[in-house]
C-alpha atoms as a PDB file:
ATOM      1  CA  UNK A   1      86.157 119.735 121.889  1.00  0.00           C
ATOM      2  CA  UNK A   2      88.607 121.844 120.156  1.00  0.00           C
ATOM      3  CA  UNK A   3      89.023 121.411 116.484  1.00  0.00           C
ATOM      4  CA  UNK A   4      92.678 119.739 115.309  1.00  0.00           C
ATOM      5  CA  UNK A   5      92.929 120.599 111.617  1.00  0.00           C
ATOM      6  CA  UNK A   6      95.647 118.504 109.738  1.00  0.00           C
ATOM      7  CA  UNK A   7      96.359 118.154 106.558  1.00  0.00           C
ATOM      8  CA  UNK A   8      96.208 114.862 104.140  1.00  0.00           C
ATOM      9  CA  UNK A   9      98.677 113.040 101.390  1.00  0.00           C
ATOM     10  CA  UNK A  10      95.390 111.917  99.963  1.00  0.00           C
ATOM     11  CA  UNK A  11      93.902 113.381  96.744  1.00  0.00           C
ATOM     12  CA  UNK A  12      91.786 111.037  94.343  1.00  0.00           C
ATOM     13  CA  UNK A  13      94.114 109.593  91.942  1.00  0.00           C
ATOM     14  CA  UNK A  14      91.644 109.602  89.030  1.00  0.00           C
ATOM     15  CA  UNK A  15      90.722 113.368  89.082  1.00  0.00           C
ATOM     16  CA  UNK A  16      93.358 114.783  91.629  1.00  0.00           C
ATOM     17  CA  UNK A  17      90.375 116.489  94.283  1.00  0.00           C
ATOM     18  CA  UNK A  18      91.571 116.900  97.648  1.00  0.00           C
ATOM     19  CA  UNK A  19      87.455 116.755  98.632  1.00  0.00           C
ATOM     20  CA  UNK A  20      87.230 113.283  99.947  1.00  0.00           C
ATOM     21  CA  UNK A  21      85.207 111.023 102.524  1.00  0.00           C
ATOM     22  CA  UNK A  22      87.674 108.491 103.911  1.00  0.00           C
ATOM     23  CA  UNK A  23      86.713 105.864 106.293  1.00  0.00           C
ATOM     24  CA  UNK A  24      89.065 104.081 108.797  1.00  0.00           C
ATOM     25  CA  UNK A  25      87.995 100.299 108.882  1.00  0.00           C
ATOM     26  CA  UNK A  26      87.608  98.401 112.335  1.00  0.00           C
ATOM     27  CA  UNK A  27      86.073  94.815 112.955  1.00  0.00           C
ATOM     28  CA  UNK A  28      82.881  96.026 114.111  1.00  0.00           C
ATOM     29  CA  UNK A  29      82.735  99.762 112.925  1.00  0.00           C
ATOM     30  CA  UNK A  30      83.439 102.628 111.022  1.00  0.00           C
ATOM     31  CA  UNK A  31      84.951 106.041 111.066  1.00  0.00           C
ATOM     32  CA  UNK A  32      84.195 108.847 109.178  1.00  0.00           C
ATOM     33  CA  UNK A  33      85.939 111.731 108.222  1.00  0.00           C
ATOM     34  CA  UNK A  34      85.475 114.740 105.626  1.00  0.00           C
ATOM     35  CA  UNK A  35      88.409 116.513 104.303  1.00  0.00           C
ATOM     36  CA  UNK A  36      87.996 119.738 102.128  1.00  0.00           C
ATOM     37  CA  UNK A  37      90.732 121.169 100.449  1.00  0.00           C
ATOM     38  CA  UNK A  38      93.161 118.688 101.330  1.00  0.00           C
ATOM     39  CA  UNK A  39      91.914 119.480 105.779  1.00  0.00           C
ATOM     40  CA  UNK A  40      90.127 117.268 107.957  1.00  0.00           C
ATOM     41  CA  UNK A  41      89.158 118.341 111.786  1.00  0.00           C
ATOM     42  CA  UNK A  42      91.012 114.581 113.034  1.00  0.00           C
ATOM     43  CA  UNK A  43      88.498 115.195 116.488  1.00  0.00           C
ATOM     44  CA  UNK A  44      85.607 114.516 114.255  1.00  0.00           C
ATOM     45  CA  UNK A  45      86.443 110.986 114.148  1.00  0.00           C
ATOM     46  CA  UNK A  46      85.608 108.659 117.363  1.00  0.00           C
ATOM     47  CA  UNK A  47      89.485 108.181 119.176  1.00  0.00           C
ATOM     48  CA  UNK A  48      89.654 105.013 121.213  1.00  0.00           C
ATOM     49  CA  UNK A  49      92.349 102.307 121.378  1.00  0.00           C
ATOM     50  CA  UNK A  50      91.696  98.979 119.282  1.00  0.00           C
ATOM     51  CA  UNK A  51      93.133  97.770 115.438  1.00  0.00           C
ATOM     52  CA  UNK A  52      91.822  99.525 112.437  1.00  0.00           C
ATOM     53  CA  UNK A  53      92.992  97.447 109.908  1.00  0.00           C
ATOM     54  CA  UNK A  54      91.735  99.849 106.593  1.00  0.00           C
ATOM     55  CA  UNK A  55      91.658 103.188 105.645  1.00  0.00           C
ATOM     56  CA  UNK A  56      89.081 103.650 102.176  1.00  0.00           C
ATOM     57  CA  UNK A  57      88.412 107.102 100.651  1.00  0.00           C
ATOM     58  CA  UNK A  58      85.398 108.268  97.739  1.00  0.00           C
ATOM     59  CA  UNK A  59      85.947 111.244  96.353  1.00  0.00           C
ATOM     60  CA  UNK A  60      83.330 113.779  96.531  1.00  0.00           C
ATOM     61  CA  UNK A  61      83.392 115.095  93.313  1.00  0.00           C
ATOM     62  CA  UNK A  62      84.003 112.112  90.746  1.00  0.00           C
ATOM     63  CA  UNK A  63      83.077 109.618  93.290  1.00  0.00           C
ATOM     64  CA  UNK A  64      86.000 107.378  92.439  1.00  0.00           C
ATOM     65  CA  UNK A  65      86.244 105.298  95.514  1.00  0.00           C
ATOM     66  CA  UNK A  66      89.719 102.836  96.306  1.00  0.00           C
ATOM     67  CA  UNK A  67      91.446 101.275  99.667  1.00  0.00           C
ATOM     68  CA  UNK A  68      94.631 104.048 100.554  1.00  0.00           C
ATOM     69  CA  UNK A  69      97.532 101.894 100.568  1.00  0.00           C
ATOM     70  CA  UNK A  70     100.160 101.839 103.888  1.00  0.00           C
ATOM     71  CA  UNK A  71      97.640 103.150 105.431  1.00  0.00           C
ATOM     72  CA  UNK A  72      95.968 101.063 108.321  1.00  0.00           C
ATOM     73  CA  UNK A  73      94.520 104.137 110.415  1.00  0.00           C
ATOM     74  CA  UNK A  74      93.967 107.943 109.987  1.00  0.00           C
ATOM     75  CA  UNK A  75      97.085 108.996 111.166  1.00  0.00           C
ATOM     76  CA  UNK A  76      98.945 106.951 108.186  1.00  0.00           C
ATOM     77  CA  UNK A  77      97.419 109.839 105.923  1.00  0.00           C
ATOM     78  CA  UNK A  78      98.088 112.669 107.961  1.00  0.00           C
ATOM     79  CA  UNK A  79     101.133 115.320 106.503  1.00  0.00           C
ATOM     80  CA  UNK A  80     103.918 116.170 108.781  1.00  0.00           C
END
């Protein structure tokens, strides 16, 4: 699969990385992404149709951790 970088509004609030683990919240599951610098490949994530109702981030390198608010799904966070 061919890699889709994007980049992120999300940096931690508390110490301003843009290294961060966020998490897009289903009923049953998880997704995971990685973003470095501010990037995250969005194919790394598992695309199918359903209702995330969360997205939740930890930074990597003060490992604040909070809920992102507006943002229900991965593509709330993305930068046009």
């Amino acid at each position: 699969m061919k890699q889709e970088i994007v980049k992120s509004k999300l940096k931690c609030p508390k110490c301003k990385s843009t290294d961060l683990m966020v998490l897009e919240s289903w009923k049953n599951h998880d997704i995971q992404w990685e973003q470095v610098n501010g990037e995250f490949d969005k194919n790394d994530g598992i695309l199918e149709p359903g209702n995330p109702y969360r997205v939740e981030a930890k930074c990597s390198k003060c490992k604040h951790a909070w809920t992102v608010r507006k943002a229900k799904q991965i593509n709330d966070i993305i930068k046009y």
